[in-house]
Protein backbone atom coordinates (compact mmCIF):
# COMPACT_ATOMS: atom_id res chain seq x y z
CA UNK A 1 0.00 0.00 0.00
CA UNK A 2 1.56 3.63 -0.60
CA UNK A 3 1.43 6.64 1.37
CA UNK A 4 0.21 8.78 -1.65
CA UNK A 5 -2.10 7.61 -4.04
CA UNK A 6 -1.02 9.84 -7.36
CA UNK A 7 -3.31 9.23 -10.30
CA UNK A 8 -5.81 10.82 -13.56
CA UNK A 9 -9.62 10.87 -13.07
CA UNK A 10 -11.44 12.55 -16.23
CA UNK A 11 -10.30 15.62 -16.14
CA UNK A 12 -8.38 15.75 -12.53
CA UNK A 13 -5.16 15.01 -11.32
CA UNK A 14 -6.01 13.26 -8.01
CA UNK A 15 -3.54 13.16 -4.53
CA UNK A 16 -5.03 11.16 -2.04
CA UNK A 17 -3.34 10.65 1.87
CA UNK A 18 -3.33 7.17 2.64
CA UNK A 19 -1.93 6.62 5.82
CA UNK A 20 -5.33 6.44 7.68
CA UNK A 21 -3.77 4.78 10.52
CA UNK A 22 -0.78 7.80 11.07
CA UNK A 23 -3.12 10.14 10.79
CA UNK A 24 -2.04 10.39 7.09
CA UNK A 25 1.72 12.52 8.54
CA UNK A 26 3.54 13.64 5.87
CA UNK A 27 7.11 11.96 5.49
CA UNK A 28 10.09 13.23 3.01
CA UNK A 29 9.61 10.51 0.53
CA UNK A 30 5.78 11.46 0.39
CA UNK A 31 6.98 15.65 -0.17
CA UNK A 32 8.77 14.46 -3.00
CA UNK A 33 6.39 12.56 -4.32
CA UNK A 34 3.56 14.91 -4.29
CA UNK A 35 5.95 17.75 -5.41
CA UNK A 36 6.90 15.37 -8.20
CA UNK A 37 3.17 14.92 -9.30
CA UNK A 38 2.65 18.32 -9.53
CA UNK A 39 5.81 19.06 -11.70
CA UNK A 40 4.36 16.37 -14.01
CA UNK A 41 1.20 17.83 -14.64
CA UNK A 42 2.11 21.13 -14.72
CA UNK A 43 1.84 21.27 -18.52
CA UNK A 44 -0.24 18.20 -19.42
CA UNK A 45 -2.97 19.37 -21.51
CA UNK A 46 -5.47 16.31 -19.46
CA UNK A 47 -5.49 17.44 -16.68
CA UNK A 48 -7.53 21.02 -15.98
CA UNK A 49 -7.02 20.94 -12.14
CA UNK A 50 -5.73 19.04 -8.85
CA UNK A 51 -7.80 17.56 -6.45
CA UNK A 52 -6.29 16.18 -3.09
CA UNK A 53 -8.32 13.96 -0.49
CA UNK A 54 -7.21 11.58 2.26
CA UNK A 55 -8.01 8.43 3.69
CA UNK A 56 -10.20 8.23 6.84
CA UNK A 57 -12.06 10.23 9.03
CA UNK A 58 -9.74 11.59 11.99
CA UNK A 59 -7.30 13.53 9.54
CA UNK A 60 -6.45 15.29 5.96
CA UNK A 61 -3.14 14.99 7.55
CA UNK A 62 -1.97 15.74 11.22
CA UNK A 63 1.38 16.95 10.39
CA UNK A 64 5.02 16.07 9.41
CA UNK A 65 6.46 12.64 9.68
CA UNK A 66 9.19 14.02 12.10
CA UNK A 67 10.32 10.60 14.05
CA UNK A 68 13.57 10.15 11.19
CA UNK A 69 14.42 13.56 11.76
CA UNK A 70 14.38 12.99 15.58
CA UNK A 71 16.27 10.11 15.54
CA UNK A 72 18.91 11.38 13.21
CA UNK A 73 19.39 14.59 15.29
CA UNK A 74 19.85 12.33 18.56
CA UNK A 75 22.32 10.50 16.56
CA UNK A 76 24.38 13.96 15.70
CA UNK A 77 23.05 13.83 11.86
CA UNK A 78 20.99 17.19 11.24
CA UNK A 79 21.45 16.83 7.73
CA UNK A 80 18.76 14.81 7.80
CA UNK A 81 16.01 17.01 8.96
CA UNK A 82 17.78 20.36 6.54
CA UNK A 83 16.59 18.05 4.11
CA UNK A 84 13.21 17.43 4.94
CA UNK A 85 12.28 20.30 5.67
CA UNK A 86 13.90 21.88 2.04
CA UNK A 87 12.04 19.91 0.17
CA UNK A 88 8.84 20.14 1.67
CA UNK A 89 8.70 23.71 1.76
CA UNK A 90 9.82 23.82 -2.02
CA UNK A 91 7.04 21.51 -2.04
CA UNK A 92 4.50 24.18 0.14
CA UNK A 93 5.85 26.77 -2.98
CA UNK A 94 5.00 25.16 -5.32
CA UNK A 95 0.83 24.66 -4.31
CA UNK A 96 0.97 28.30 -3.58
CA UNK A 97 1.94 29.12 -7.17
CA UNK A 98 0.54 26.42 -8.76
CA UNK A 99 -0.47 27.60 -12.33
CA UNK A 100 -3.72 25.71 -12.02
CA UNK A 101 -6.45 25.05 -9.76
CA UNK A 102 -5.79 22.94 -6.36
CA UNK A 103 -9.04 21.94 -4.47
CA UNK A 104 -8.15 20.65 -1.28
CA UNK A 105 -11.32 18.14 1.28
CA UNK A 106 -9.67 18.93 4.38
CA UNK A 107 -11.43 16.76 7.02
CA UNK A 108 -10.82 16.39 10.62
CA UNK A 109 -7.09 17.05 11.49
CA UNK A 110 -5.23 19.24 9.86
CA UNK A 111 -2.15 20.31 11.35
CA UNK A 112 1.36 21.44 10.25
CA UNK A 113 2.39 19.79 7.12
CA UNK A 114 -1.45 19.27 6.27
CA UNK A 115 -1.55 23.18 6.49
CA UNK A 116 1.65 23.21 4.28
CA UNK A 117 -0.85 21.34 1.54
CA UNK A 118 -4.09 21.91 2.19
CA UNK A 119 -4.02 25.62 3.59
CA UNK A 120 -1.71 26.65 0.35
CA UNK A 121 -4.26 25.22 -2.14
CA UNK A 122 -6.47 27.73 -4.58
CA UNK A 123 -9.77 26.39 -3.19
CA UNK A 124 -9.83 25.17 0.21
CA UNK A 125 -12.87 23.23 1.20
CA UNK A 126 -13.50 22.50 5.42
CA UNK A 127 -16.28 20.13 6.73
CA UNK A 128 -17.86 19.80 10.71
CA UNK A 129 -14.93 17.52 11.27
CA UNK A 130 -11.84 20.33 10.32
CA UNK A 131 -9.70 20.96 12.94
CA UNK A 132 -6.97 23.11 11.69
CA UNK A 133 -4.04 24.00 13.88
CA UNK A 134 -0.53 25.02 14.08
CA UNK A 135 0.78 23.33 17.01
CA UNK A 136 4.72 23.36 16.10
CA UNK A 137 5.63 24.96 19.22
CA UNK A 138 4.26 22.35 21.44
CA UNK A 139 7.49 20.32 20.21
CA UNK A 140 9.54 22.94 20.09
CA UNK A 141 9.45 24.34 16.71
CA UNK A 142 7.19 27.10 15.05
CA UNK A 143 4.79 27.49 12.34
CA UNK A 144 6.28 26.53 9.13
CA UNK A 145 5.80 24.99 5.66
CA UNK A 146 4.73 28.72 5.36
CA UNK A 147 2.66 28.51 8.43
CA UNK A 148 4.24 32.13 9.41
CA UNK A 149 2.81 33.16 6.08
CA UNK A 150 -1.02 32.44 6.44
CA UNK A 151 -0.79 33.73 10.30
CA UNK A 152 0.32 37.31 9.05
CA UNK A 153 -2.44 37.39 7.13
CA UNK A 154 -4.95 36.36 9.63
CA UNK A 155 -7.22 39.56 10.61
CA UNK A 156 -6.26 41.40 13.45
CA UNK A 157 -3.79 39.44 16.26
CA UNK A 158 -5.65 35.96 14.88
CA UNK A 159 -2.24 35.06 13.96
CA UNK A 160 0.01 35.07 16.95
CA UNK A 161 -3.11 34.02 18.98
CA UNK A 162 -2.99 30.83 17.37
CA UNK A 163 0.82 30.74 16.55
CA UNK A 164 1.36 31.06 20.60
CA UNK A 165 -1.22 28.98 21.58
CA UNK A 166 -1.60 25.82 18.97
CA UNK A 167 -5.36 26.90 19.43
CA UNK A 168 -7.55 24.29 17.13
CA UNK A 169 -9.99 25.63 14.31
CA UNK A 170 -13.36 24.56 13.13
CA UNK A 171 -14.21 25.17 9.60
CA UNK A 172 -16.14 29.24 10.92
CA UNK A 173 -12.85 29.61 11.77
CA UNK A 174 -10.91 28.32 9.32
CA UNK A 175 -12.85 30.70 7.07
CA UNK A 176 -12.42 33.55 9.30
CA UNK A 177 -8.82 33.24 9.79
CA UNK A 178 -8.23 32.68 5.84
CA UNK A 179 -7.01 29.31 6.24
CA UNK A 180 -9.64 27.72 4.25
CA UNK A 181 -12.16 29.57 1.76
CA UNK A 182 -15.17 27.07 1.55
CA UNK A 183 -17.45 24.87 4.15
CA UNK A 184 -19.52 22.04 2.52
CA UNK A 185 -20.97 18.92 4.86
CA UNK A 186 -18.76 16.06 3.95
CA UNK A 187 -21.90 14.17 2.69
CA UNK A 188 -22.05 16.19 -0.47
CA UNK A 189 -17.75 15.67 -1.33
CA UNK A 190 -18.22 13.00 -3.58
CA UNK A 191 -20.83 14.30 -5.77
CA UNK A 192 -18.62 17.72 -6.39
CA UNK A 193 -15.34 15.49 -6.47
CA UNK A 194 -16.63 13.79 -9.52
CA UNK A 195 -18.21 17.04 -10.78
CA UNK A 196 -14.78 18.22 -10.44
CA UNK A 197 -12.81 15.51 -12.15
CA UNK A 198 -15.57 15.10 -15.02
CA UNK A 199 -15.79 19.06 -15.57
CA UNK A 200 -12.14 20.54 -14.39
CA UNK A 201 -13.88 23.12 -14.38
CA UNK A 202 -12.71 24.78 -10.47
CA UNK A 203 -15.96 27.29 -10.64
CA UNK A 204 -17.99 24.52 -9.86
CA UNK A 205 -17.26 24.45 -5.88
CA UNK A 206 -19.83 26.13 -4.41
CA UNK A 207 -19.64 26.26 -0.31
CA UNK A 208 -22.85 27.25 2.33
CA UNK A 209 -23.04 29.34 5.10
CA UNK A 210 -20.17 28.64 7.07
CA UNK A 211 -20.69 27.62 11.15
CA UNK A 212 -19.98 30.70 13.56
CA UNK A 213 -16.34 31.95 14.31
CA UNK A 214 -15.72 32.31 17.78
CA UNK A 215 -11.96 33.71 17.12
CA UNK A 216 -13.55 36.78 15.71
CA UNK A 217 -15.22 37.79 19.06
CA UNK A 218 -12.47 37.38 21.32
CA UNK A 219 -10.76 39.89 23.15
CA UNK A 220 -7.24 39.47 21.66
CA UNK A 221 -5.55 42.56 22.33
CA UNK A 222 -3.00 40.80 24.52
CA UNK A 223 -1.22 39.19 21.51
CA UNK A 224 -0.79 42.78 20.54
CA UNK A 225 2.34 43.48 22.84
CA UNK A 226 5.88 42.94 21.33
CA UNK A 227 7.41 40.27 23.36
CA UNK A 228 5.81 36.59 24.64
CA UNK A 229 6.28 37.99 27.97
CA UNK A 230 4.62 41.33 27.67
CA UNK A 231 1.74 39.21 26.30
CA UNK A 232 1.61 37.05 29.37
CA UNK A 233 2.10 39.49 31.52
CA UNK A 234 -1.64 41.06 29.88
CA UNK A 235 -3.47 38.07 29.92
CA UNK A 236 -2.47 37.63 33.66
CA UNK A 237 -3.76 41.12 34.34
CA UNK A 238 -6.75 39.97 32.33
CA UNK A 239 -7.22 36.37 34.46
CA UNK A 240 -6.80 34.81 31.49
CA UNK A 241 -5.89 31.50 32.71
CA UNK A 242 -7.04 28.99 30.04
CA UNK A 243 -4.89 31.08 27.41
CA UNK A 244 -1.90 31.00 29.72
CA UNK A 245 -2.03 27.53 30.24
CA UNK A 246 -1.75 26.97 25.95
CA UNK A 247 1.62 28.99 26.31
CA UNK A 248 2.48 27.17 29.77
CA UNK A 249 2.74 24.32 27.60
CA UNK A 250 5.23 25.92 24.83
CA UNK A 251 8.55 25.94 24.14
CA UNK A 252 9.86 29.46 25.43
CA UNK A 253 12.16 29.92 21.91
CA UNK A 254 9.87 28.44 19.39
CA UNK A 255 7.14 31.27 21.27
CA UNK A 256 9.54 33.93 20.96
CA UNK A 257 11.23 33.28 17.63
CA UNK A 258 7.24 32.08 16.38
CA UNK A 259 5.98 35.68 17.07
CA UNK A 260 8.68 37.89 15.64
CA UNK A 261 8.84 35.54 12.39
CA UNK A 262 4.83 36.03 11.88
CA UNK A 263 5.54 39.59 12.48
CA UNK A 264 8.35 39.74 9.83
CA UNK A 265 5.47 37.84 7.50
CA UNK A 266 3.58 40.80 6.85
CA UNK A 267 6.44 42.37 4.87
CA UNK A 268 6.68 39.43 2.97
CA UNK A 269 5.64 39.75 -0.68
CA UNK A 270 5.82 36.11 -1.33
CA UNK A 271 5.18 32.69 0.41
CA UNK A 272 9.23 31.70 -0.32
CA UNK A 273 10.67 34.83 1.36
CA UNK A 274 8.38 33.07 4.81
CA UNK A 275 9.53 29.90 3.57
CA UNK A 276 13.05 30.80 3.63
CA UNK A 277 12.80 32.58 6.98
CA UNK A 278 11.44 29.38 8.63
CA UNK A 279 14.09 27.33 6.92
CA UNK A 280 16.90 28.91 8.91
CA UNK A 281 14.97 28.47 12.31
CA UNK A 282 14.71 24.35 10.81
CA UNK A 283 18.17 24.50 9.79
CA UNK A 284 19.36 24.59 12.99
CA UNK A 285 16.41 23.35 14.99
CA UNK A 286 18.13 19.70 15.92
CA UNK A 287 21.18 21.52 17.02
CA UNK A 288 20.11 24.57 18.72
CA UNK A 289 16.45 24.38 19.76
CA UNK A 290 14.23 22.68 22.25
CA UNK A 291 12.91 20.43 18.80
CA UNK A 292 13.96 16.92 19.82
CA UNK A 293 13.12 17.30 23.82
CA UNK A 294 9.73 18.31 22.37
CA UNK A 295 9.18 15.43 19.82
CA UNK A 296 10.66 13.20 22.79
CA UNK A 297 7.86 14.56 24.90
CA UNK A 298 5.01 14.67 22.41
CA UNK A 299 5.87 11.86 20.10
CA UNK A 300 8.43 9.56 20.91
CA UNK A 301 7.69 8.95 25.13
CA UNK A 302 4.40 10.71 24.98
CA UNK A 303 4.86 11.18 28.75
CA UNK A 304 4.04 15.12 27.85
CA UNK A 305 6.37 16.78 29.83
CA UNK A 306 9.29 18.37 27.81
CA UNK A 307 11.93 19.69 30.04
CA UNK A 308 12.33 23.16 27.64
CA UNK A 309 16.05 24.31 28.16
CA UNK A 310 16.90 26.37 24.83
CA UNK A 311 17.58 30.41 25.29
CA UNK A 312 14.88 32.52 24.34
CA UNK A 313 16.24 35.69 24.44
CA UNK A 314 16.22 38.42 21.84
CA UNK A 315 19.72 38.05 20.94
CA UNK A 316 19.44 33.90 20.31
CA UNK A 317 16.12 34.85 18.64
CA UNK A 318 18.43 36.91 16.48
CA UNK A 319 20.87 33.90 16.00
CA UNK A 320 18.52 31.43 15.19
CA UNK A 321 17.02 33.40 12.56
CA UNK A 322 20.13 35.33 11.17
CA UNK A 323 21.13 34.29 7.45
CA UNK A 324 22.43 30.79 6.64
CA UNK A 325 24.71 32.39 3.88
CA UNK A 326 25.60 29.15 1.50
CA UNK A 327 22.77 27.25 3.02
CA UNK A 328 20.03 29.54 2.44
CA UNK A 329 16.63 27.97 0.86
CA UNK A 330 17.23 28.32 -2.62
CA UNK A 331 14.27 29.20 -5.27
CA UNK A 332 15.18 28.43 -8.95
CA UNK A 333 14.44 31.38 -10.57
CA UNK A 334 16.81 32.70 -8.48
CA UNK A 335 19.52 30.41 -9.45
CA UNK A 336 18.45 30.28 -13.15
């Protein structure tokens, strides 16, 4: 059975998840893969426009496959994880500028690398079940595969709300937050999947009134100040406790380093100049962040209690996200 299911329907190229059973995470070979599908039918004249699905009901896809990259980095070998996380943010690019259509069915989980496909697609389509999140800092990283991109772009503090705290969407939000652009009852996917791969025509997704967003209501004024611990400092004069106890959770660094890098977002003219900021926080994270003592806490013991150690002060904040000067993320019109 493979991860990725890559083939033609009618008028459709068609990516499907199919690792049901790990919540459909995204490894390296599976990046490549996908990347490589949508290379090939770039410029074939069949197929009109991209449809990607997953397997099972629990998850589009939870996240990155991130166990190799933890084991490696234990081991002393970071060049593992540089390269992971290179190709599937070239991979992230590439959906973003995709020359035609992408309709994403983004149902239940969806959550770091399942942003980095799904929430880069042209038409984004969210069900009862989406719950959308970008929970990197919980294991010590921060929002990437252009994560940092979409939470600029959120309305008002949305983004470092949800940057901070890992906070989880439903589809009102999704909408709201402009992580997905559609909601349609999962019931009616298969008739407009086949509409879509006997048409290619993308026009044809129609959504309905989307559930309420809570987000948009909240007081988030707090995630206004410029450092994590001016912001915590505001909620506690609020009494904000179930907000506090999200961050409580966090790596210190990947909060710190999280917040200035969605800041730095909104100058960004294009998803690769985010990409490439992440990249040198990823870069380095097995040898200079809190990454594997959070995966070893989250993922690999599960006994949920990462002992965070890394510096989170402005000047490492500066470190870990100065230049990588010959190991920079790479685009290739800029090396053409």
């Amino acid at each position: 059975m493979t991860d990725l299911k890559i083939y033609k329907s009618g008028r459709a190229g068609h990516i499907t998840f199919n690792r049901p059973k790990a919540l459909n995470a995204l490894s390296h070979q599976m990046a490549l893969d996908l990347l490589g599908a949508l290379n090939e039918w770039r410029d074939d004249p069949q197929v009109n426009l991209i449809i990607v699905t997953a397997e099972g009901e629990k998850a589009f896809c939870a996240g990155g496959d991130v166990v190799e990259v933890y084991r490696a980095g234990m081991a002393g070998n970071h060049q593992v994880g540089r390269d992971f996380f290179r190709d599937e943010y070239r991979m992230n690019a590439t959906i973003a500028d995709y020359p035609k259509p992408i309709a994403a069915f983004m149902q239940g989980f969806v959550m770091g690398g399942g942003v980095g496909v799904g929430g880069h697609a042209s038409h984004r389509i969210v069900s009862d079940t989406t719950k959308i999140a970008m929970p990197e800092s919980t294991i010590g990283l921060i929002p990437d595969v252009g994560g940092t991109w979409l939470l600029g772009r959120a309305p008002g503090r949305i983004g470092e709300y949800l940057g901070l705290t890992s906070e989880r969407m439903g589809p009102g939000d999704a909408i709201q937050a402009g992580f997905a652009d559609y909601y349609l009852p999962e019931a009616e996917w298969p008739a407009l999947i086949a509409d879509l791969e006997q048409s290619g025509d993308a026009a044809r997704i129609k959504g309905k009134t989307p559930p309420p967003a809570p987000l948009s209501s909240r007081d988030l004024s707090a995630f206004g100040e410029r450092h994590v611990e001016d912001i915590v400092a505001a909620l506690e004069k609020a009494g904000d406790e179930d907000t506090l106890k999200s961050l409580r959770r966090s790596s210190p660094l990947s909060m710190a380093a999280g917040l200035v890098m969605i800041r730095a977002s909104r100058g960004d003219r294009r998803i690769q100049e985010s990409l490439s900021r992440e990249y040198r926080f990823t870069w380095r994270a097995t040898e200079f962040s809190d990454f594997l003592e959070g995966v070893r806490a989250q993922i690999i013991d599960k006994d949920r209690e990462p002992q965070w150690s890394a510096d989170a002060s402005e000047a490492n904040v500066s470190r870990i996200l100065a230049s990588l000067g010959e190991h920079e993320l790479r685009w290739k019109e800029e090396t053409a």
